[in-house]
N, C-alpha and C. Protein backbone atom coordinates (compact mmCIF):
# COMPACT_ATOMS: atom_id res chain seq x y z
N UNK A 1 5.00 -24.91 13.78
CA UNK A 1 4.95 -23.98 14.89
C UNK A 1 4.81 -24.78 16.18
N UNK A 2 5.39 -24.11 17.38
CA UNK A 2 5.33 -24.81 18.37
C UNK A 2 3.98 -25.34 19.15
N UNK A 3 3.07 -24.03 18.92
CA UNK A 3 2.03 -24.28 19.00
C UNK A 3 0.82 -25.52 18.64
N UNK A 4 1.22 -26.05 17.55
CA UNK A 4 0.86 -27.24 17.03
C UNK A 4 1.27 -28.17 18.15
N UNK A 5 2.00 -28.59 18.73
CA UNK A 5 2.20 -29.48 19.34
C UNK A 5 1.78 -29.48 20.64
N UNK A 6 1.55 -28.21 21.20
CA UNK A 6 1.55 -27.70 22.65
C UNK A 6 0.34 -27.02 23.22
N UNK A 7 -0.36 -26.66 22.05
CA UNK A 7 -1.56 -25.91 21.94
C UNK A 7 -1.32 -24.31 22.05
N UNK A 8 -2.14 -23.58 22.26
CA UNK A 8 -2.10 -22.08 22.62
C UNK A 8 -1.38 -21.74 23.64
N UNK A 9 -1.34 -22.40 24.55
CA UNK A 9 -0.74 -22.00 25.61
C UNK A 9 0.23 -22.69 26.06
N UNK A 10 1.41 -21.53 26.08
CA UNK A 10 3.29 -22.22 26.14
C UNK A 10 3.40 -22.10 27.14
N UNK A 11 3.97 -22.95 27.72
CA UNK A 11 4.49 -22.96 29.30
C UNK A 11 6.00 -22.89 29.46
N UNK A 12 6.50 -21.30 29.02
CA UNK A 12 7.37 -20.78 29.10
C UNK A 12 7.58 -19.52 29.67
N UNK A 13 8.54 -18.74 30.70
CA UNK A 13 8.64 -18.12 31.39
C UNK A 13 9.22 -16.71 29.99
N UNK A 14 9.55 -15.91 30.39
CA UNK A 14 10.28 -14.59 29.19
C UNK A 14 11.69 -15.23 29.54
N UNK A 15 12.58 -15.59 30.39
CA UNK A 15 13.62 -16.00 30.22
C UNK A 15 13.53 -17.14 29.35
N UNK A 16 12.74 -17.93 29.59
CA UNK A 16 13.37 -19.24 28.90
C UNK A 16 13.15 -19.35 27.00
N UNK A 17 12.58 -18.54 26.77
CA UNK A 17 11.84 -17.70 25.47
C UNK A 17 13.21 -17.21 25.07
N UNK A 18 13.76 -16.45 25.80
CA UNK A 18 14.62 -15.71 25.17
C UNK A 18 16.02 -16.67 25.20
N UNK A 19 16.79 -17.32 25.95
CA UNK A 19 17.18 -18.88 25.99
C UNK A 19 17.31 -19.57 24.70
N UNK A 20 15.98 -19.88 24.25
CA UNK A 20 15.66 -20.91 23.34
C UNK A 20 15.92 -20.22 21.95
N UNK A 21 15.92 -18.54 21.79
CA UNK A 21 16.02 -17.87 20.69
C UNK A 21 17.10 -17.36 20.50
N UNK A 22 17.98 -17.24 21.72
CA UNK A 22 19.09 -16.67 21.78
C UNK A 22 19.64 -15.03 21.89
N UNK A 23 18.79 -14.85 22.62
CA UNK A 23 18.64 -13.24 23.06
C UNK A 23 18.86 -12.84 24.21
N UNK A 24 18.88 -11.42 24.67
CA UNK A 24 18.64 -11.34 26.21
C UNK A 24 17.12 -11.44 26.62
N UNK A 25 16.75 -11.45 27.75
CA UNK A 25 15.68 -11.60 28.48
C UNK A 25 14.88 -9.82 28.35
N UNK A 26 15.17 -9.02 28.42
CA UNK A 26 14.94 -7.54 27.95
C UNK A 26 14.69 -7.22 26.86
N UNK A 27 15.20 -8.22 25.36
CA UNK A 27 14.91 -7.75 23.90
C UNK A 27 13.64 -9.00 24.28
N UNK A 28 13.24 -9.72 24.58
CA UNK A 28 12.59 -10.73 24.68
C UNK A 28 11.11 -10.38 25.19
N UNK A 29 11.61 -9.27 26.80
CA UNK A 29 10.31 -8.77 26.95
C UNK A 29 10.03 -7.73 26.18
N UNK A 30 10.60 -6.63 25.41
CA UNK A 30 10.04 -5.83 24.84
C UNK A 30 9.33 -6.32 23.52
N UNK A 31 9.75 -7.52 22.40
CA UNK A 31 9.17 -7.90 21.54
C UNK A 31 7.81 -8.70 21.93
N UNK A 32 8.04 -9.14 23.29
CA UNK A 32 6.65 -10.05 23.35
C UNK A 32 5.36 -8.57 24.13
N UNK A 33 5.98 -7.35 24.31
CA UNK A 33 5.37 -6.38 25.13
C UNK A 33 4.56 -5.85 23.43
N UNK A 34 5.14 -5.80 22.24
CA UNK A 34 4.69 -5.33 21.10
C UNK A 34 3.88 -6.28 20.60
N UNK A 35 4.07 -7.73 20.75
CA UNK A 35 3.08 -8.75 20.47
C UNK A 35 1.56 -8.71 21.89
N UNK A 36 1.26 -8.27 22.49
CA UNK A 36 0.27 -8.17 23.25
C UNK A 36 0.01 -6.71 22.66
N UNK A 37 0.78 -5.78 22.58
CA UNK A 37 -0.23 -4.07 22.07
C UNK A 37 -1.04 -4.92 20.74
N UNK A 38 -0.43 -5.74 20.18
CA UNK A 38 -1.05 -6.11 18.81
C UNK A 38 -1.98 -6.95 19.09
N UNK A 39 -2.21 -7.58 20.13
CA UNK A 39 -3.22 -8.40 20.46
C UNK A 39 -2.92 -9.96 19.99
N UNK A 40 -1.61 -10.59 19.75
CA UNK A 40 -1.16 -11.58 18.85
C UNK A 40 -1.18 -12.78 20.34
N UNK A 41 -0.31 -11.71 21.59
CA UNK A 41 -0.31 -13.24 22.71
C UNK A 41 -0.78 -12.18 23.64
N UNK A 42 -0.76 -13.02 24.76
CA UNK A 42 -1.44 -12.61 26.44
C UNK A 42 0.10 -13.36 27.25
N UNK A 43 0.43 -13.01 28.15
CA UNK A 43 1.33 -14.04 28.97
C UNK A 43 0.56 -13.77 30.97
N UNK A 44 0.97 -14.50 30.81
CA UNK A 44 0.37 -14.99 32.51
C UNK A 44 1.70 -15.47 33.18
N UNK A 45 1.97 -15.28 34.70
CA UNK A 45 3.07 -15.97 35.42
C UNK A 45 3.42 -17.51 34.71
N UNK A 46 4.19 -17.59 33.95
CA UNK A 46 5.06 -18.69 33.28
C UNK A 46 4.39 -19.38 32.26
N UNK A 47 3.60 -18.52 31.36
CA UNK A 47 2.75 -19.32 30.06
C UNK A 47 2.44 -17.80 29.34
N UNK A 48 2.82 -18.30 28.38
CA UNK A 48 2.17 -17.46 26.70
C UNK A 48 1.07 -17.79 26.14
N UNK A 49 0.21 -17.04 26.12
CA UNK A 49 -1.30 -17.31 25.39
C UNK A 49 -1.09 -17.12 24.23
N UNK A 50 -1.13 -17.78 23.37
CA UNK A 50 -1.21 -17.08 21.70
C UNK A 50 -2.71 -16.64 21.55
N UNK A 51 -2.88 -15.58 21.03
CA UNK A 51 -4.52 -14.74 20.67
C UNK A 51 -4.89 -14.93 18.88
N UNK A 52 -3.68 -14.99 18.47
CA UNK A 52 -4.14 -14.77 17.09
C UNK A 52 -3.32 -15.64 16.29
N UNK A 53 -3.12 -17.04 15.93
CA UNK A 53 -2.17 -17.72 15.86
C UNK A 53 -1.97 -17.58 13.96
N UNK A 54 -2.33 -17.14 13.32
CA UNK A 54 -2.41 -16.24 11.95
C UNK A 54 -1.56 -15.30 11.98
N UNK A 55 -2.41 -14.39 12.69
CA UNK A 55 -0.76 -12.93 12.70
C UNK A 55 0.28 -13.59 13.16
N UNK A 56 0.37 -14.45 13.82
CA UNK A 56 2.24 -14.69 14.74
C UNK A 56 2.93 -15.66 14.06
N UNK A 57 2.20 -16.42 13.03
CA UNK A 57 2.89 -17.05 11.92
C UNK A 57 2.63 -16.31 10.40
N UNK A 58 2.08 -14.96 10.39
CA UNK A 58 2.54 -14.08 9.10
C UNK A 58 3.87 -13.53 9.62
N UNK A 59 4.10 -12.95 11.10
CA UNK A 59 4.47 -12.16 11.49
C UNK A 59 6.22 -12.84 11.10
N UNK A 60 5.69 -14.32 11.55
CA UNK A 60 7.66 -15.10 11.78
C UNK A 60 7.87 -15.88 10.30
N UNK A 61 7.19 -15.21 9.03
CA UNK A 61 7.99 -15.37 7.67
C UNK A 61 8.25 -14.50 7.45
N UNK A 62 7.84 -13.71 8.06
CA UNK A 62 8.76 -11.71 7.07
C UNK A 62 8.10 -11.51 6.50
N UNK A 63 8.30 -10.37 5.48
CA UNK A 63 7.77 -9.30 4.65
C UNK A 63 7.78 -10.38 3.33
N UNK A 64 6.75 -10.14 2.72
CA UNK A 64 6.25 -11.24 1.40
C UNK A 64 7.52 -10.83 0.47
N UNK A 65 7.89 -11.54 -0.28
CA UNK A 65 9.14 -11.56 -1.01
C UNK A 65 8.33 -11.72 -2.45
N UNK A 66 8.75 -10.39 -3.86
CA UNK A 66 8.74 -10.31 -4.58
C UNK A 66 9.01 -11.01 -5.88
């Protein structure tokens, strides 16, 4: 995770997030708008707080596979 390297806090803007994932900037803010209702990140003018760095790496393997 990126976080490992960078700590909790990404110093990335919602454009450049969405850039690096390959999305628009609009699917980018609404998924990171559902990751703060969940309490997972915080973002501040050009940095991502991660809050819960557990949920946001259950969250980016998917659904447990049978």
């Amino acid at each position: 995770m990126l976080s490992a390297k960078l700590g909790s806090t990404l110093p990335f803007t919602r454009q450049e997030i969405a850039e690096m994932v390959g999305t628009t900037t609009e699917t980018a803010i609404r998924v990171m708008s559902n990751l703060k209702d969940r309490g997972i990140i915080r973002s501040v003018r050009g940095k991502v707080i991660i809050l819960d760095e557990e949920k946001l790496r259950l969250l980016s393997e998917g659904p447990p596979r049978v």
